[in-house]
C-alpha atoms as a PDB file:
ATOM      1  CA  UNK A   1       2.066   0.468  80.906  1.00  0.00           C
ATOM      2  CA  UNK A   2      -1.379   2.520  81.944  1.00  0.00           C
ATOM      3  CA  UNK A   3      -3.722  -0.449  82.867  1.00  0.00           C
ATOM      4  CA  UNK A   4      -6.591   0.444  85.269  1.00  0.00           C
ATOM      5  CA  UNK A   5      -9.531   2.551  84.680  1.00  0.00           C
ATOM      6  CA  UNK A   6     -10.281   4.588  87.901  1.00  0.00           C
ATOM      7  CA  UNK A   7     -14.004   5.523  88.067  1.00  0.00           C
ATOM      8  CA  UNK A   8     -15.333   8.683  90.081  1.00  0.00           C
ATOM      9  CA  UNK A   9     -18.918   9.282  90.790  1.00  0.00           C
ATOM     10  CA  UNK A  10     -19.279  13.082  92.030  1.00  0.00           C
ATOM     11  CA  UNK A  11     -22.351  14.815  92.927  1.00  0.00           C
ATOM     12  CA  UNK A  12     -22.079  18.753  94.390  1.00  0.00           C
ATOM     13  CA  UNK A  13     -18.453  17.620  95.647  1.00  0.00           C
ATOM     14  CA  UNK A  14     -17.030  20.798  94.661  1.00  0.00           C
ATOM     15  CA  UNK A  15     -14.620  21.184  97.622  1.00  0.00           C
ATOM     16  CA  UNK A  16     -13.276  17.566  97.562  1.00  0.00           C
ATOM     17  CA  UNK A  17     -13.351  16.013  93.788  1.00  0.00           C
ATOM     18  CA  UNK A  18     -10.046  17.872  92.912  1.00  0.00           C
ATOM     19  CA  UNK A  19      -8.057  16.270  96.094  1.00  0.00           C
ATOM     20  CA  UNK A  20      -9.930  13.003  94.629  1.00  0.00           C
ATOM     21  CA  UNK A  21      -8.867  13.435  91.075  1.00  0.00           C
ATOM     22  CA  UNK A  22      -5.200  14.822  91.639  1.00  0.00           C
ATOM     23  CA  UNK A  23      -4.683  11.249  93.640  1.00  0.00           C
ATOM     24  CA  UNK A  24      -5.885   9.409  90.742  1.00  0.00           C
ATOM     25  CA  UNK A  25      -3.705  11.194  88.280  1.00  0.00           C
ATOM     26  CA  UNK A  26      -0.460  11.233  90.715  1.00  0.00           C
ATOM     27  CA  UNK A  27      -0.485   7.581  90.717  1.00  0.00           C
ATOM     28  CA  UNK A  28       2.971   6.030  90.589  1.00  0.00           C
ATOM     29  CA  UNK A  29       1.817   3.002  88.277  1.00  0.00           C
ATOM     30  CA  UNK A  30      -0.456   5.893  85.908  1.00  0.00           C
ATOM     31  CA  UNK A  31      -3.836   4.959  85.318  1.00  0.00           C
ATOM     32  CA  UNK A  32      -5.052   3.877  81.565  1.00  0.00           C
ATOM     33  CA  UNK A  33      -7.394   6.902  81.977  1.00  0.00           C
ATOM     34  CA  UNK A  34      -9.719   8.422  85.159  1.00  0.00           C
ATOM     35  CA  UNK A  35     -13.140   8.554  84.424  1.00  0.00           C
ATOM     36  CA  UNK A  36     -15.563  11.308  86.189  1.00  0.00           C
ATOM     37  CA  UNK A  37     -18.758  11.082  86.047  1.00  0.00           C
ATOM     38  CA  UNK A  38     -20.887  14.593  87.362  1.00  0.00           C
ATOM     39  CA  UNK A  39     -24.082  12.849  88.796  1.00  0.00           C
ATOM     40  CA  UNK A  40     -26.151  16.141  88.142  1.00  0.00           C
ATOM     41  CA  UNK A  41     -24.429  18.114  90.681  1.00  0.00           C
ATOM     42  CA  UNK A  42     -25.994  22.078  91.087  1.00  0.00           C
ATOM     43  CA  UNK A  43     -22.417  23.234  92.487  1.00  0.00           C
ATOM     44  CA  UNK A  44     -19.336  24.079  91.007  1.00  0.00           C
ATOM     45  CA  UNK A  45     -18.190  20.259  90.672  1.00  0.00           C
ATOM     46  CA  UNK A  46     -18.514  20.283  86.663  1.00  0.00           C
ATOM     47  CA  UNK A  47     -16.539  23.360  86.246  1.00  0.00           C
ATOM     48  CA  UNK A  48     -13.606  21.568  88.414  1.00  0.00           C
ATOM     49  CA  UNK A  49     -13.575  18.780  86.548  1.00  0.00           C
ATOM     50  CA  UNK A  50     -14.167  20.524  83.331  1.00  0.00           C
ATOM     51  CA  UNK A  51     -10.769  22.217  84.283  1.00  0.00           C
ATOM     52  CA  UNK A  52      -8.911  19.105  83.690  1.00  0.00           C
ATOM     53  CA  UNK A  53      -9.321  18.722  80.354  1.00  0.00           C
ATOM     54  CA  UNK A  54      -8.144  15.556  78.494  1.00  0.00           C
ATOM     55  CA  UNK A  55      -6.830  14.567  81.496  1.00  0.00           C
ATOM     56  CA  UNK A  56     -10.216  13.062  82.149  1.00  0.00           C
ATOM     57  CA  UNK A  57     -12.646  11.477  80.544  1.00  0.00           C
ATOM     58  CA  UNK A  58     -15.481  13.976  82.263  1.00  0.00           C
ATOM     59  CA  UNK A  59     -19.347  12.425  81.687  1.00  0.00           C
ATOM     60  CA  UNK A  60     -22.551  13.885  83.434  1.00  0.00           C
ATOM     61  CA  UNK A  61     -25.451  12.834  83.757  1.00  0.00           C
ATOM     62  CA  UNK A  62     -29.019  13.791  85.259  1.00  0.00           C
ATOM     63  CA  UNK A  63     -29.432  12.721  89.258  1.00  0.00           C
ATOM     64  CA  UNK A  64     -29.653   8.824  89.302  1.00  0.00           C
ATOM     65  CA  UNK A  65     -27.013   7.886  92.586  1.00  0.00           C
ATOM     66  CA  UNK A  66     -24.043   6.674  92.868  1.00  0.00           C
ATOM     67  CA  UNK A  67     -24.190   3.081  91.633  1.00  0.00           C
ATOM     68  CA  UNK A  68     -26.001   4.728  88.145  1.00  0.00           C
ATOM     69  CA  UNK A  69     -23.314   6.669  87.861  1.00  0.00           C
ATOM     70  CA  UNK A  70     -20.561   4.674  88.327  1.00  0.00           C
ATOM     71  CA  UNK A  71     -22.378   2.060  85.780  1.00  0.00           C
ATOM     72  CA  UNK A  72     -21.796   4.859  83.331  1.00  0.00           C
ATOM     73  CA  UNK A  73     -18.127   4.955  83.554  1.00  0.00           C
ATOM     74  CA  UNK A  74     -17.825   1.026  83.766  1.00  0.00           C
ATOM     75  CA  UNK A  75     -20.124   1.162  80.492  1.00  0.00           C
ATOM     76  CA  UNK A  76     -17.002   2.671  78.450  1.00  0.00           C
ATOM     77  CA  UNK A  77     -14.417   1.299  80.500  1.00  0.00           C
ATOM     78  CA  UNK A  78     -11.527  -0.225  78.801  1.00  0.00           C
ATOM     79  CA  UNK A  79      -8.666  -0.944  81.226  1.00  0.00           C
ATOM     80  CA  UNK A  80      -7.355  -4.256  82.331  1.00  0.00           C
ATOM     81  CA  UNK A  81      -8.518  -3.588  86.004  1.00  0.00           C
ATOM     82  CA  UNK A  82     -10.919  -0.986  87.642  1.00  0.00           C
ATOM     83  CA  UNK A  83     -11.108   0.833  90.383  1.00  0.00           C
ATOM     84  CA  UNK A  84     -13.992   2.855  92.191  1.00  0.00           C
ATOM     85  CA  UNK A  85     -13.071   6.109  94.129  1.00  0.00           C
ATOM     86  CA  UNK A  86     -15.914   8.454  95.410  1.00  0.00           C
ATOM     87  CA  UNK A  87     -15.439  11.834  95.512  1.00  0.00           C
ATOM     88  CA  UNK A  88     -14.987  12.632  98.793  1.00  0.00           C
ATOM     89  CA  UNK A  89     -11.872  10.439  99.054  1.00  0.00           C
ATOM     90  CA  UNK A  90      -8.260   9.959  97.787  1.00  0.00           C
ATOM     91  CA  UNK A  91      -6.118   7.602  97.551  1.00  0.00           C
ATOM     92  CA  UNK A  92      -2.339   7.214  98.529  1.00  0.00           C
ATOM     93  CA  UNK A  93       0.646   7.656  95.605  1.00  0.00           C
ATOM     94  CA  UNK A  94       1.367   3.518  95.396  1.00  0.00           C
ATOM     95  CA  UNK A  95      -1.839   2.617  95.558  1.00  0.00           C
ATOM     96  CA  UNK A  96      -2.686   1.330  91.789  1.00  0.00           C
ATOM     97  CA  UNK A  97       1.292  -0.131  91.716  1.00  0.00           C
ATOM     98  CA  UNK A  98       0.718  -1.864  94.976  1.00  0.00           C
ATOM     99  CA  UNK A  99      -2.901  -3.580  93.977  1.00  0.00           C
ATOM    100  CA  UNK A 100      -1.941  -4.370  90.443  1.00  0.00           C
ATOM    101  CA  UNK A 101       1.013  -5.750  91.478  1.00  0.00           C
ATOM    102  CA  UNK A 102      -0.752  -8.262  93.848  1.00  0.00           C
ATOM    103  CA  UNK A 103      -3.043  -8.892  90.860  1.00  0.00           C
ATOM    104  CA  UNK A 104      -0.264  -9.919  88.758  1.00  0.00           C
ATOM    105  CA  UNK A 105       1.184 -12.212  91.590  1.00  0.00           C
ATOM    106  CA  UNK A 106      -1.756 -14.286  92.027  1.00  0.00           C
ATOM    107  CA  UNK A 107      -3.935 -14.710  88.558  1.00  0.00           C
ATOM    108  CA  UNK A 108      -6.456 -16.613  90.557  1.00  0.00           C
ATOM    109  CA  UNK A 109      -7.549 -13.502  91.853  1.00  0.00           C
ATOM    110  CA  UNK A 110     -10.733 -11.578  90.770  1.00  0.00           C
ATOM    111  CA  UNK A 111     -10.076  -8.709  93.134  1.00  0.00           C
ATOM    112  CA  UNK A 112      -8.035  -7.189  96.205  1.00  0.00           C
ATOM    113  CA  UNK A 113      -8.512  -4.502  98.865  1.00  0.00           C
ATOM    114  CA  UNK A 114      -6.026  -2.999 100.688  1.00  0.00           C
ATOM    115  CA  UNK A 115      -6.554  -1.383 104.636  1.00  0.00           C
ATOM    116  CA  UNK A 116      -7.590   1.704 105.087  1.00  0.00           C
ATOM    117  CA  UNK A 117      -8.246   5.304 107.114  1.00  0.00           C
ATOM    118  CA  UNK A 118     -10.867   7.584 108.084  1.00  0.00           C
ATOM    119  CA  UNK A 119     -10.252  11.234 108.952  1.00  0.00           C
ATOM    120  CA  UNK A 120     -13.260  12.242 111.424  1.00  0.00           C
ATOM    121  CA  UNK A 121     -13.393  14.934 113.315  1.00  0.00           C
ATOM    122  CA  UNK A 122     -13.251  13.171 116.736  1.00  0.00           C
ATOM    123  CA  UNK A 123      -9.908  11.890 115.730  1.00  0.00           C
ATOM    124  CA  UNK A 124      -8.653   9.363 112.761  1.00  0.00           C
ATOM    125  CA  UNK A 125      -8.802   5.515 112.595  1.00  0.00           C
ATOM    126  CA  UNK A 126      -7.807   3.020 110.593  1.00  0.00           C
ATOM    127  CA  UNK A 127      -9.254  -0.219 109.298  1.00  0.00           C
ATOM    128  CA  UNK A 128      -9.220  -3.644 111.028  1.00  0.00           C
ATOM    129  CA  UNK A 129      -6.448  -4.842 108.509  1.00  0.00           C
ATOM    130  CA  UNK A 130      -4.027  -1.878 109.253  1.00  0.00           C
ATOM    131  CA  UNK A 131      -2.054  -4.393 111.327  1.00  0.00           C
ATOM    132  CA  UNK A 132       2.176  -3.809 112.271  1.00  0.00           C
ATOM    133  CA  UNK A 133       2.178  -8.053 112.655  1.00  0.00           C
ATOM    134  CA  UNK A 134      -0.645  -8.454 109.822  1.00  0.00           C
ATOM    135  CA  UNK A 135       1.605  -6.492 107.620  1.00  0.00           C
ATOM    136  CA  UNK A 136       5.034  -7.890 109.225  1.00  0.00           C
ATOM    137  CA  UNK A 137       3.776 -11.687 108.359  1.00  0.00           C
ATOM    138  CA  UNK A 138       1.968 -10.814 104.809  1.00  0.00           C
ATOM    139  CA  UNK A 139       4.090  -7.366 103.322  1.00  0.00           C
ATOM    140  CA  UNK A 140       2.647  -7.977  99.810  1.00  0.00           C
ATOM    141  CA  UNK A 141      -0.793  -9.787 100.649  1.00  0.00           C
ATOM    142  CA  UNK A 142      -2.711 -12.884 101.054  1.00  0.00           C
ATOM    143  CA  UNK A 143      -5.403 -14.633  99.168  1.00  0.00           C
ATOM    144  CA  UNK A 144      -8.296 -14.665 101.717  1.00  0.00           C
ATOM    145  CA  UNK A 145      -9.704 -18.499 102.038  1.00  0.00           C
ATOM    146  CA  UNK A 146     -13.156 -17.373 102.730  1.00  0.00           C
ATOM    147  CA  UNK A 147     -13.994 -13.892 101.389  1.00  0.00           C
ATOM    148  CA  UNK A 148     -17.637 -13.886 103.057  1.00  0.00           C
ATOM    149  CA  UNK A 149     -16.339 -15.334 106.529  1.00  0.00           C
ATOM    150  CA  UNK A 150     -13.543 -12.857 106.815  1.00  0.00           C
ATOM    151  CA  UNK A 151     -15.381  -9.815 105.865  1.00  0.00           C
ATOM    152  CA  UNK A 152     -18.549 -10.579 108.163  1.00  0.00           C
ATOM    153  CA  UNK A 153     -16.137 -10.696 110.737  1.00  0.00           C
ATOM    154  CA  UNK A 154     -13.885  -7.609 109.679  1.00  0.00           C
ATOM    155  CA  UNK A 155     -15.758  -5.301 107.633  1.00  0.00           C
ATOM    156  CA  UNK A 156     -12.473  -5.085 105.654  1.00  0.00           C
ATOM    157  CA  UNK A 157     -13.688  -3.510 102.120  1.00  0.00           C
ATOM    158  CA  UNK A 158     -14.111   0.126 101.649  1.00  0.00           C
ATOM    159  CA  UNK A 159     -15.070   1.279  98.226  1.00  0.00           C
ATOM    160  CA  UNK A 160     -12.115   3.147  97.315  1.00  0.00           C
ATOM    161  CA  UNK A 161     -10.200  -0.046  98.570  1.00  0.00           C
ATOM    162  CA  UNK A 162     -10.727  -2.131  95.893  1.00  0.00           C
ATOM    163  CA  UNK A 163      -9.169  -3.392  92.463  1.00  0.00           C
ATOM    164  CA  UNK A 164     -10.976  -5.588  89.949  1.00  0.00           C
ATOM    165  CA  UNK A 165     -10.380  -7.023  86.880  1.00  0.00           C
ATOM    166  CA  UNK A 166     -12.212  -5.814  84.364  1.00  0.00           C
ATOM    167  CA  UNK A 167     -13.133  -9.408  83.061  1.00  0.00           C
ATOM    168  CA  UNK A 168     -14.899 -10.302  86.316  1.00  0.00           C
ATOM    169  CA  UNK A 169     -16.841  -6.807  85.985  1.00  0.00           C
ATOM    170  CA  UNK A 170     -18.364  -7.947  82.610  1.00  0.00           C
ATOM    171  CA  UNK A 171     -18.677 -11.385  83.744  1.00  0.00           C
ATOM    172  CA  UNK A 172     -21.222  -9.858  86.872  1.00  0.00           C
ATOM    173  CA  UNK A 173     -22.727  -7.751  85.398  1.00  0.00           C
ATOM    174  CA  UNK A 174     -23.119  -3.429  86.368  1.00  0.00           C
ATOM    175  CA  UNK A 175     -23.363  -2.592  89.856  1.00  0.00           C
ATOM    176  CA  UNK A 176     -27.202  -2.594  90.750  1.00  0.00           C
ATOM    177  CA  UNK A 177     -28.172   0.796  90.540  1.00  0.00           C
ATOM    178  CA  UNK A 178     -31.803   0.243  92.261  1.00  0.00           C
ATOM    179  CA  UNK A 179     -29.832   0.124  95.441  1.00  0.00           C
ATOM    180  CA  UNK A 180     -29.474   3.574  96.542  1.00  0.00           C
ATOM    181  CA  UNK A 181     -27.983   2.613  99.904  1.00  0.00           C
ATOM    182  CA  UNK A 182     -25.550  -0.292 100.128  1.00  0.00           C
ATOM    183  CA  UNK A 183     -25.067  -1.312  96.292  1.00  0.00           C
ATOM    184  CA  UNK A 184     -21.146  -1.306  96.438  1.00  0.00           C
ATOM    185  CA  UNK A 185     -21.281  -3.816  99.492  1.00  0.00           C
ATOM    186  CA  UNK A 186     -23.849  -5.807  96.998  1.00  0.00           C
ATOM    187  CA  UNK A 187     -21.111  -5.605  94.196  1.00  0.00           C
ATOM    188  CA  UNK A 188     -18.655  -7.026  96.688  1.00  0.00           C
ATOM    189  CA  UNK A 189     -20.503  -9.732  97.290  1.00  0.00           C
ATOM    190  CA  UNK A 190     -20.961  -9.898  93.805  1.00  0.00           C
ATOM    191  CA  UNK A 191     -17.391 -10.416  92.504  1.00  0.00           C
ATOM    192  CA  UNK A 192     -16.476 -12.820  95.495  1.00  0.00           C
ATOM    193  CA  UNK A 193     -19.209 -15.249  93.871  1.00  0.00           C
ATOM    194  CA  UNK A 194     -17.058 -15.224  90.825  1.00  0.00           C
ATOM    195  CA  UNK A 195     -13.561 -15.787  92.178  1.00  0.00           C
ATOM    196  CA  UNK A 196     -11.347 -15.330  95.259  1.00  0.00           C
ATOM    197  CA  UNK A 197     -10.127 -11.743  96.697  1.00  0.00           C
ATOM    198  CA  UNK A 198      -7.022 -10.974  98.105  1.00  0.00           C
ATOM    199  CA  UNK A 199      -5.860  -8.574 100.724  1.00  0.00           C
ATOM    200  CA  UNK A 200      -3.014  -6.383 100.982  1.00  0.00           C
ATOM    201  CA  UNK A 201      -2.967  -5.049 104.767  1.00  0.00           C
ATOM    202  CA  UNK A 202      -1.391  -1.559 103.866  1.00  0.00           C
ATOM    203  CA  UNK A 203      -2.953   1.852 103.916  1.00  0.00           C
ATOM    204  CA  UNK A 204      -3.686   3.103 100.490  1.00  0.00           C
ATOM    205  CA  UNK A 205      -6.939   4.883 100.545  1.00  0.00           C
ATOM    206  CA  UNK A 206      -8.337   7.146 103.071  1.00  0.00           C
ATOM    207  CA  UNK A 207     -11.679   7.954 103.717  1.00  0.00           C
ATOM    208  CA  UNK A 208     -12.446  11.840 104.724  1.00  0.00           C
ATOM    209  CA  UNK A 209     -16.603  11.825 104.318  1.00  0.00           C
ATOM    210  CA  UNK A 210     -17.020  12.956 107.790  1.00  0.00           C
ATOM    211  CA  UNK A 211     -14.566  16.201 107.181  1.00  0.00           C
ATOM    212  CA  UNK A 212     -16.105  16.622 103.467  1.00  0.00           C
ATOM    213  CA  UNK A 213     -19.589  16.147 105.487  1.00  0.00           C
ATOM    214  CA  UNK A 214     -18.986  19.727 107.656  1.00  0.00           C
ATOM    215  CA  UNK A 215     -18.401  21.903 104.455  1.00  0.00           C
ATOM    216  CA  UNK A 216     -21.232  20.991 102.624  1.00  0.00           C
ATOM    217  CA  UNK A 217     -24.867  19.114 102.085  1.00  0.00           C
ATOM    218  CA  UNK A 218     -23.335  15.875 102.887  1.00  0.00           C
ATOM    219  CA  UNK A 219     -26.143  15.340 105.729  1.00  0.00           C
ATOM    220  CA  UNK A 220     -28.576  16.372 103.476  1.00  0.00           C
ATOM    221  CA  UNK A 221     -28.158  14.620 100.673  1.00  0.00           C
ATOM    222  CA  UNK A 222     -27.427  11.294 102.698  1.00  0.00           C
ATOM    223  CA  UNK A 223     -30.946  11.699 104.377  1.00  0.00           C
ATOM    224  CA  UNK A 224     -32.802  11.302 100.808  1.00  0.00           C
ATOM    225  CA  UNK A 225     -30.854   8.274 100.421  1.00  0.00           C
ATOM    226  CA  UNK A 226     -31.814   7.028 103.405  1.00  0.00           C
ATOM    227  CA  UNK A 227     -35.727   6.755 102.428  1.00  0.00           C
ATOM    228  CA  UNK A 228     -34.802   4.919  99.311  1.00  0.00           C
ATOM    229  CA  UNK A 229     -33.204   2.018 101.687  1.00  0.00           C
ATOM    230  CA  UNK A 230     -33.587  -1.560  99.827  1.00  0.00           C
ATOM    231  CA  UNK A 231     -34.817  -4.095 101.313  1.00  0.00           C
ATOM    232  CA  UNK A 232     -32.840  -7.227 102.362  1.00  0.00           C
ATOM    233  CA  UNK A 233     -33.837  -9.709  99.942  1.00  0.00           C
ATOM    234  CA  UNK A 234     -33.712  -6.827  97.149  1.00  0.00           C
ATOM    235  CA  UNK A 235     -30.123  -6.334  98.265  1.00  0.00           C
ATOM    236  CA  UNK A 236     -29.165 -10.165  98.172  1.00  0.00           C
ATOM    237  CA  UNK A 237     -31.192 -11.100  95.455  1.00  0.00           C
ATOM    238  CA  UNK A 238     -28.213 -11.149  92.607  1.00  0.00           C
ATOM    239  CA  UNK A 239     -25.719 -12.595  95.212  1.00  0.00           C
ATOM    240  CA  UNK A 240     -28.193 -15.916  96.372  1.00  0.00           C
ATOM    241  CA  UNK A 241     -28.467 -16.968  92.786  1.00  0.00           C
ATOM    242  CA  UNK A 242     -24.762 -17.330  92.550  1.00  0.00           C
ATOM    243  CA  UNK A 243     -23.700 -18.333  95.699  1.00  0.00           C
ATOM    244  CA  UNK A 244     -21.806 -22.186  96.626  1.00  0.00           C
ATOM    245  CA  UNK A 245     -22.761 -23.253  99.492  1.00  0.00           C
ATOM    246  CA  UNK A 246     -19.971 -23.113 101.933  1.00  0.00           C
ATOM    247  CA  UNK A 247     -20.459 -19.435 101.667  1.00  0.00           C
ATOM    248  CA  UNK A 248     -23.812 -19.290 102.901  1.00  0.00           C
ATOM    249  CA  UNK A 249     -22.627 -19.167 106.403  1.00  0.00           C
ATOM    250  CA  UNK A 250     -20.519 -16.175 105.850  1.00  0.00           C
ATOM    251  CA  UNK A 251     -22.913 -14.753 104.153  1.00  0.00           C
ATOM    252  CA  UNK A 252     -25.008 -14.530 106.621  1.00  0.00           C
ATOM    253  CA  UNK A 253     -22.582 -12.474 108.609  1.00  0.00           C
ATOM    254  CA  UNK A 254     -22.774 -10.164 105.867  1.00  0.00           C
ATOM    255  CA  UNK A 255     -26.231  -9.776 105.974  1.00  0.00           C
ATOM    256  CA  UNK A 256     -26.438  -9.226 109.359  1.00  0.00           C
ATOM    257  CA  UNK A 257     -24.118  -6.087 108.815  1.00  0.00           C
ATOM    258  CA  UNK A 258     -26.123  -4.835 106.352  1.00  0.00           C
ATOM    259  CA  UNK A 259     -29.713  -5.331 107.826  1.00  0.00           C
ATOM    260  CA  UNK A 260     -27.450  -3.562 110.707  1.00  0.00           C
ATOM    261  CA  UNK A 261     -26.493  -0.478 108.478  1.00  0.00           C
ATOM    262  CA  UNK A 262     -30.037  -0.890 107.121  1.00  0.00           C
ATOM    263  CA  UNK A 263     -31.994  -0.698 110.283  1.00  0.00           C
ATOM    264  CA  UNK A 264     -30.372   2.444 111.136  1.00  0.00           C
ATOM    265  CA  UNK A 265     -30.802   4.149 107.853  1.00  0.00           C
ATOM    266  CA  UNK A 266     -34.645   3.680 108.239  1.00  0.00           C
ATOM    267  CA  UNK A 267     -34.475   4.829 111.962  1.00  0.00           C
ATOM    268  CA  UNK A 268     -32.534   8.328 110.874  1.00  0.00           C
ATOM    269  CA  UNK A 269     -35.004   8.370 108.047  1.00  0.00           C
ATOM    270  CA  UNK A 270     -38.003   8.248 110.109  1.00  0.00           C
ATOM    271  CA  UNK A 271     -39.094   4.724 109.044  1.00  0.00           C
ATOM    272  CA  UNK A 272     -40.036   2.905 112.784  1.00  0.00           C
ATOM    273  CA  UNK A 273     -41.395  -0.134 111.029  1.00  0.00           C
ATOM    274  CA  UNK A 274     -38.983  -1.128 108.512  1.00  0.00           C
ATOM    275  CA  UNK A 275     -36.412  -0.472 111.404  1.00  0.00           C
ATOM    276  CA  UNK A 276     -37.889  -2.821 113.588  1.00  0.00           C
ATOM    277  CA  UNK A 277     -38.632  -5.474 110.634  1.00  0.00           C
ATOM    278  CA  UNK A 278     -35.275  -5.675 110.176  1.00  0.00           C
ATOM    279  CA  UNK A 279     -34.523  -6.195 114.019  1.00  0.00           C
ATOM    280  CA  UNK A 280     -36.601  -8.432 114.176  1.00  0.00           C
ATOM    281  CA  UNK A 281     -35.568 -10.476 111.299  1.00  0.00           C
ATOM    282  CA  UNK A 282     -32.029 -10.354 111.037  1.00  0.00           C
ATOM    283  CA  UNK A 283     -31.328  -9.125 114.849  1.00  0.00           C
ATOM    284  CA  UNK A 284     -29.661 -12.222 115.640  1.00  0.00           C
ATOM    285  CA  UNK A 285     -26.730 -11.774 112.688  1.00  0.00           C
ATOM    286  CA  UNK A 286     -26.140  -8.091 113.501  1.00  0.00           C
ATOM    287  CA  UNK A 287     -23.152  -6.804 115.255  1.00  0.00           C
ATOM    288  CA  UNK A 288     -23.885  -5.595 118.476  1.00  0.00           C
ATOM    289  CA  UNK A 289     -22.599  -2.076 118.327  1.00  0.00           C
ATOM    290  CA  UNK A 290     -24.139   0.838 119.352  1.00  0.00           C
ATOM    291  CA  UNK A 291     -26.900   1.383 117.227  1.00  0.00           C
ATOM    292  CA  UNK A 292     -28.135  -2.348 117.740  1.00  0.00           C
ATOM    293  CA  UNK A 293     -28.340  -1.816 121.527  1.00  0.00           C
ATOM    294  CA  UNK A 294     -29.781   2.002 121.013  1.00  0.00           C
ATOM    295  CA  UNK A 295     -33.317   0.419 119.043  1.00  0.00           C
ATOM    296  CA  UNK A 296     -33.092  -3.069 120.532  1.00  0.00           C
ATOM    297  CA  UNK A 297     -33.971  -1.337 123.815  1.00  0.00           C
ATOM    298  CA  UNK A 298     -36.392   0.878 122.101  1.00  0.00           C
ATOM    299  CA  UNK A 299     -38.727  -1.518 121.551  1.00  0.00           C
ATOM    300  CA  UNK A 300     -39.306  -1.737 125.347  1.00  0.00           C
ATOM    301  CA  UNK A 301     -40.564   1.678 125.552  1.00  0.00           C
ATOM    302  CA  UNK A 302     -43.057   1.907 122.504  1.00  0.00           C
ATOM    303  CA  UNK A 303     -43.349   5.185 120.687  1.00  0.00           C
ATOM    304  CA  UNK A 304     -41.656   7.325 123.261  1.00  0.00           C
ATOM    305  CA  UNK A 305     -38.658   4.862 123.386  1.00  0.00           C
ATOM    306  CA  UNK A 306     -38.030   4.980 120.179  1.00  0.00           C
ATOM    307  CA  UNK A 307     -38.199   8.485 119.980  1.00  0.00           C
ATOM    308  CA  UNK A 308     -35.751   8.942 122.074  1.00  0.00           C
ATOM    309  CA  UNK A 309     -33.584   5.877 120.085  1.00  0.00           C
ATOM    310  CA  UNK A 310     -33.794   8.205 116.852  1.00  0.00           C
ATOM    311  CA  UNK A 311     -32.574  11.449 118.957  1.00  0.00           C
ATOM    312  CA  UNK A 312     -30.051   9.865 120.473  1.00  0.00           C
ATOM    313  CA  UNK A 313     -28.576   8.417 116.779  1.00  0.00           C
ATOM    314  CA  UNK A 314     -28.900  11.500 115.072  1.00  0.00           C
ATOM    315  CA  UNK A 315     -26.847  13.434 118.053  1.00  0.00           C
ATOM    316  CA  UNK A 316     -24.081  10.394 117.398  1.00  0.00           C
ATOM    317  CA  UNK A 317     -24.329  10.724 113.665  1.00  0.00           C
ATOM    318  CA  UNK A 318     -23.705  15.006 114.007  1.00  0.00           C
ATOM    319  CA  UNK A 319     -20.898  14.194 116.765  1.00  0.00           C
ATOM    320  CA  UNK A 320     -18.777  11.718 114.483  1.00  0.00           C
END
């Protein structure tokens, strides 16, 4: 039985969305149908997917981002779960079987993700869940007690990770497509305010942005996005209505990623003072990786420090 709706957002991905929609359609549980939606791409990625015929359901669209476009598919929708793929990705042969399985063991679920790997061209690495005793102990999954706690802590979810019933997606609402940067960690946040998630610690998806990123406008295109960063209480504004309250504290692990990802996106993009705003505010909640300690010293030096702070993360974003 064909049950999930897979939903690909594509946008001048000509020399990855085939790789993305073969793994979609060479699922070993087949999807209910694979939805691809051309987010006015200029390349050759509508005549790919035009090349699948009725294999697809193939929608375009004028430029609105990624979260706009993958509204669109979710708009006509009608599989028991969904799942999210962007282009630039694929997923592994068991990956549908292996998530709706895990959906079907535990009904109390609203959504799982499974662990993950990145291809980069300084060598691959995988996920903080990709685990030999993690997956020794759990081989089919766990409910998670504390969604928010464990992913401030892990940064677990990837987008292409994920599985969600369809009923929690129209219970939430579409994902918030105002949020050019960081609306599918918003729509995480989203469905764990309406039931529990559940993770299976076995590599199903893997992420290969940074390779797809070489071959084409990747950079490019990822800079525009970065001057349309949200703010933070834009970002959390759906998810604090919602919220219980033993979540809070997590949540504010969660934010602190964010404001983290954030901070940098509006140093790369040339904003100083929305970069430090966010340093300032949230500083405390942030992981303190390397682009924390990068601007946090920046702001010793003034102008010429942070200068330098930009330089030096654009020359680590180029070297990934």
């Amino acid at each position: 039985m064909r049950r999930t709706s897979a939903i690909i957002p594509a946008y001048n991905s000509e020399t990855s969305i085939g790789a993305a929609i073969d793994s979609a359609l060479g699922q070993t549980s087949a999807p209910h149908e694979v939805i691809v939606i051309d987010d006015g791409s200029t390349d050759g990625t509508a005549q790919i997917i035009a090349s699948y015929g009725d294999k697809v359901i193939h929608l375009t669209q004028e430029n609105a981002g990624q979260g706009a476009a993958r509204n669109a598919g979710l708009a006509i929708a009608t599989g028991e779960f969904i799942a999210f793929l962007d282009a630039d990705d694929y997923w592994k042969p068991a990956f549908l079987e292996r998530t709706e399985q895990f959906l079907d063991a535990h009904p109390d679920a609203a959504a799982v993700s499974c662990a993950f790997k990145g291809e980069r061209k300084k060598g691959d690495y995988y996920g903080p869940t990709h685990h030999a005793a993690l997956h020794e102990q759990h081989p089919d999954g766990f409910m998670l007690d504390n969604f928010f706690d464990f992913w401030g802590e892990h940064d677990h979810v990837r987008t292409g990770t994920v599985l969600v019933r369809r009923e929690i997606t129209e219970q939430i609402g579409p994902q918030n497509a105002d949020l050019r940067i960081s609306q599918d960690l918003e729509y995480w946040a989203l469905i764990a305010t309406a039931g529990r998630w559940g993770l299976l610690p076995e590599v199903l998806w893997i992420g290969t942005s940074d390779a797809v990123a070489r071959k084409t406008g990747w950079r490019k295109k990822y800079a525009a996005r970065r001057k349309k960063a949200p703010s933070i209480p834009a970002w959390e504004r759906r998810i604090t209505a919602r919220i219980a309250p033993e979540h809070e504290m997590g949540l504010a692990r969660v934010r602190g990623r964010v404001a983290a990802g954030l901070m940098s996106a509006h140093a790369l993009g040339g904003s100083r003072k929305h970069a430090q705003e966010l340093l300032e505010t949230y500083g405390d909640d942030m992981p303190h990786g390397i682009s924390y300690h990068i601007l946090n010293g920046a702001n010793r030096f003034g102008a010429p420090g942070w200068a330098l702070a930009t330089a030096a993360l654009r020359l680590i974003d180029r070297l990934k």
